[in-house]
Protein backbone atom coordinates (compact mmCIF):
# COMPACT_ATOMS: atom_id res chain seq x y z
CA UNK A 1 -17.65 3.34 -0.71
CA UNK A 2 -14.31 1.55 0.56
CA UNK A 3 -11.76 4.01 0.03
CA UNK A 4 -8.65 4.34 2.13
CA UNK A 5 -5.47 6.01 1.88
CA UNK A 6 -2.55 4.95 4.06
CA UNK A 7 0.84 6.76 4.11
CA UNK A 8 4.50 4.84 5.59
CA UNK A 9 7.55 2.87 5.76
CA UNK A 10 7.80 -0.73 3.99
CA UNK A 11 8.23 -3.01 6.89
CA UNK A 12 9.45 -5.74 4.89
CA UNK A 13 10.65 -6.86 1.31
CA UNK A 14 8.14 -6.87 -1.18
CA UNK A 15 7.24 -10.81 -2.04
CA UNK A 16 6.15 -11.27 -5.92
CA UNK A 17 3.85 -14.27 -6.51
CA UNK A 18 1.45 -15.42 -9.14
CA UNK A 19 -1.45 -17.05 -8.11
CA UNK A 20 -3.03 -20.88 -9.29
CA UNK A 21 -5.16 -19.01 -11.42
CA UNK A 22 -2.14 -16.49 -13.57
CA UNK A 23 -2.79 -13.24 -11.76
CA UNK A 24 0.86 -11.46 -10.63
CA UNK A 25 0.74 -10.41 -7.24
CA UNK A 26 2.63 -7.97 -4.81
CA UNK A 27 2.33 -8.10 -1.14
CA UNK A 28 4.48 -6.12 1.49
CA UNK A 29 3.62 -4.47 4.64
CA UNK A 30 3.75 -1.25 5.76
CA UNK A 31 3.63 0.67 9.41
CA UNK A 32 2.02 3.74 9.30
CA UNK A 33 2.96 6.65 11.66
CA UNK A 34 -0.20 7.48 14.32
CA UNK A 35 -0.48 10.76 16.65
CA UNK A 36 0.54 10.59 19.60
CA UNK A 37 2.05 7.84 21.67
CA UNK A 38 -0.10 5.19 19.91
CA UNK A 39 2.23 1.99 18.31
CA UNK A 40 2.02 2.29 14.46
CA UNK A 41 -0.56 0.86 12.52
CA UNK A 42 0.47 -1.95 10.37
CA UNK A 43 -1.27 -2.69 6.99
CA UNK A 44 -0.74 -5.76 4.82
CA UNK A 45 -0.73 -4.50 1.13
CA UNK A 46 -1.56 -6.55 -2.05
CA UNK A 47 -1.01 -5.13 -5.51
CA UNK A 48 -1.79 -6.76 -8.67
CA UNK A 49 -0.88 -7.01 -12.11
CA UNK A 50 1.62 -4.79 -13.79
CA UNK A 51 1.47 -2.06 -10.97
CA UNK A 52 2.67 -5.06 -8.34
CA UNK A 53 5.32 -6.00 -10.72
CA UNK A 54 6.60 -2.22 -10.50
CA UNK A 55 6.23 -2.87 -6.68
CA UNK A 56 8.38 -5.60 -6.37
CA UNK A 57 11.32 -3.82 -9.01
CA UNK A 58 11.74 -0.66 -6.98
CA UNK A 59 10.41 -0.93 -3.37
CA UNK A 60 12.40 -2.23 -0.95
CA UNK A 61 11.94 -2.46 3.56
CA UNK A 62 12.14 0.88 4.91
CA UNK A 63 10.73 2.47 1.32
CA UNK A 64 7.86 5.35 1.69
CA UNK A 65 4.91 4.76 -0.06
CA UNK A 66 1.59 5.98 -0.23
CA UNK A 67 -1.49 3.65 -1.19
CA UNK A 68 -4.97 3.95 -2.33
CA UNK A 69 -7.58 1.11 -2.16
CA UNK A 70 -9.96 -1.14 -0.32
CA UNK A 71 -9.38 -2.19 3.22
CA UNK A 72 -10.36 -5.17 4.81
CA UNK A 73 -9.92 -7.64 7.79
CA UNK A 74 -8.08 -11.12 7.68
CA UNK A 75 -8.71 -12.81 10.85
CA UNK A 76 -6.83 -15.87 11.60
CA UNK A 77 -6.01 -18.38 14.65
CA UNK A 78 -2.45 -19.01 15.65
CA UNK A 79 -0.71 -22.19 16.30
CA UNK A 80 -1.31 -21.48 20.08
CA UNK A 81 -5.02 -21.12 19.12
CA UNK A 82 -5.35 -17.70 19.85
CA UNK A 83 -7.97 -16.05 17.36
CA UNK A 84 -6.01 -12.89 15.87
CA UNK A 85 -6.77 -9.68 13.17
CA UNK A 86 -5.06 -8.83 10.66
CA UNK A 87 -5.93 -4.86 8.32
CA UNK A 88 -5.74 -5.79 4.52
CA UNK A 89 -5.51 -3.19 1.74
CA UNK A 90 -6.17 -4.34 -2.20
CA UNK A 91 -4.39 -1.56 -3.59
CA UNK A 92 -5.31 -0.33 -6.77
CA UNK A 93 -2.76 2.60 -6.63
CA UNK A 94 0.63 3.00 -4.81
CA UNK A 95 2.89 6.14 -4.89
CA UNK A 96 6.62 5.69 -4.55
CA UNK A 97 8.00 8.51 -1.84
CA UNK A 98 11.55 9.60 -2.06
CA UNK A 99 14.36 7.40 -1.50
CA UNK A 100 17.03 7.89 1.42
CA UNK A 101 20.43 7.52 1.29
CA UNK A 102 20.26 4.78 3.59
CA UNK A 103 18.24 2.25 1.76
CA UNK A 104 19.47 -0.32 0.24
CA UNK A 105 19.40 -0.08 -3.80
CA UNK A 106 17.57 -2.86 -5.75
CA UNK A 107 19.46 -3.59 -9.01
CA UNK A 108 17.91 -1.89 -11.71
CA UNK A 109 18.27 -1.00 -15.48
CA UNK A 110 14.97 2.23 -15.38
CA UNK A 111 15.32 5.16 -13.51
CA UNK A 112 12.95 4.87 -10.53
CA UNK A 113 9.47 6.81 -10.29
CA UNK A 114 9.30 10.18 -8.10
CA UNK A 115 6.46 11.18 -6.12
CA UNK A 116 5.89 14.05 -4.29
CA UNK A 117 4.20 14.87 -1.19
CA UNK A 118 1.76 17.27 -3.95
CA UNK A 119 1.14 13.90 -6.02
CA UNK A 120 -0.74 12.27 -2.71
CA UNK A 121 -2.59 15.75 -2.04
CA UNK A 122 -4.00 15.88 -5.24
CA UNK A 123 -5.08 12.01 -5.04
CA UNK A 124 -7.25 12.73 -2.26
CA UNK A 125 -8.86 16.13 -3.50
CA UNK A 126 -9.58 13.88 -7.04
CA UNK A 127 -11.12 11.38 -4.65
CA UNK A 128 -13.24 13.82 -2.65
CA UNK A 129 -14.61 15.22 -6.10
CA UNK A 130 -15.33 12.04 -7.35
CA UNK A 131 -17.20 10.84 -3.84
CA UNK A 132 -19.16 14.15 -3.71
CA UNK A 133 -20.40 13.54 -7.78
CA UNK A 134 -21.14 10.71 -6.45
CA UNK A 135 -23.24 11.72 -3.29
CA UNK A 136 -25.39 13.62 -5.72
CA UNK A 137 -26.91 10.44 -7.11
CA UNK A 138 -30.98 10.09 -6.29
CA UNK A 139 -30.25 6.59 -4.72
């Protein structure tokens, strides 16, 4: 099973697209925080649908959030030719952290969602429940 959960900051804007084929999509990235002296991971996130749309309405660079979903690897080659790497996440769940007094606002007419820390915790004990039902299968 592909199942990743990534904590941290928004790097970026969220961009809102819809694709040839109708589907709404989300992307943004985000850095998350390592231990240690290591550089922060970066993750490019892509949310779908009606959960993407929320994405692109409230988050904004610098916003915490906490995803859920499949991780993958783009690779790609650069102008310079220079074959590169890229971590992907298809989120099928994002969490909105709290907001700072710093950020910049997004105009908006809803109040925002809260999250807490709790919210994220439970998420992953759900998901370890689910993955040991699921280790119990004969096959």
């Amino acid at each position: 099973m592909n199942n990743c959960i990534y904590s941290g900051h928004l790097g970026r804007d969220p961009e809102q697209r819809t694709t040839p084929s109708g589907h709404d999509v989300c992307n943004f990235s985000i850095a998350v925080k390592q231990q240690g002296d290591r550089p922060a991971l970066w993750v490019e996130v892509a949310v779908w649908g009606k959960q993407g749309e929320h994405c692109a309405k409230y988050l904004t660079k610098g916003s915490l959030v906490t995803v859920v979903g499949e991780t993958g690897i783009d690779t790609y080659q650069t102008q310079g030719g220079e074959f590169r790497a890229k971590l992907t996440l298809n989120a099928y769940r994002v969490e909105f952290g709290p907001r700072s007094e710093s950020q910049g606002q997004k105009p908006q007419q809803e109040e925002q969602p809260r999250h807490s820390a709790g919210d994220a915790q439970s998420t992953v004990r759900e998901m370890t429940r689910q993955q040991e039902k699921e280790d119990d299968l004969p096959f």
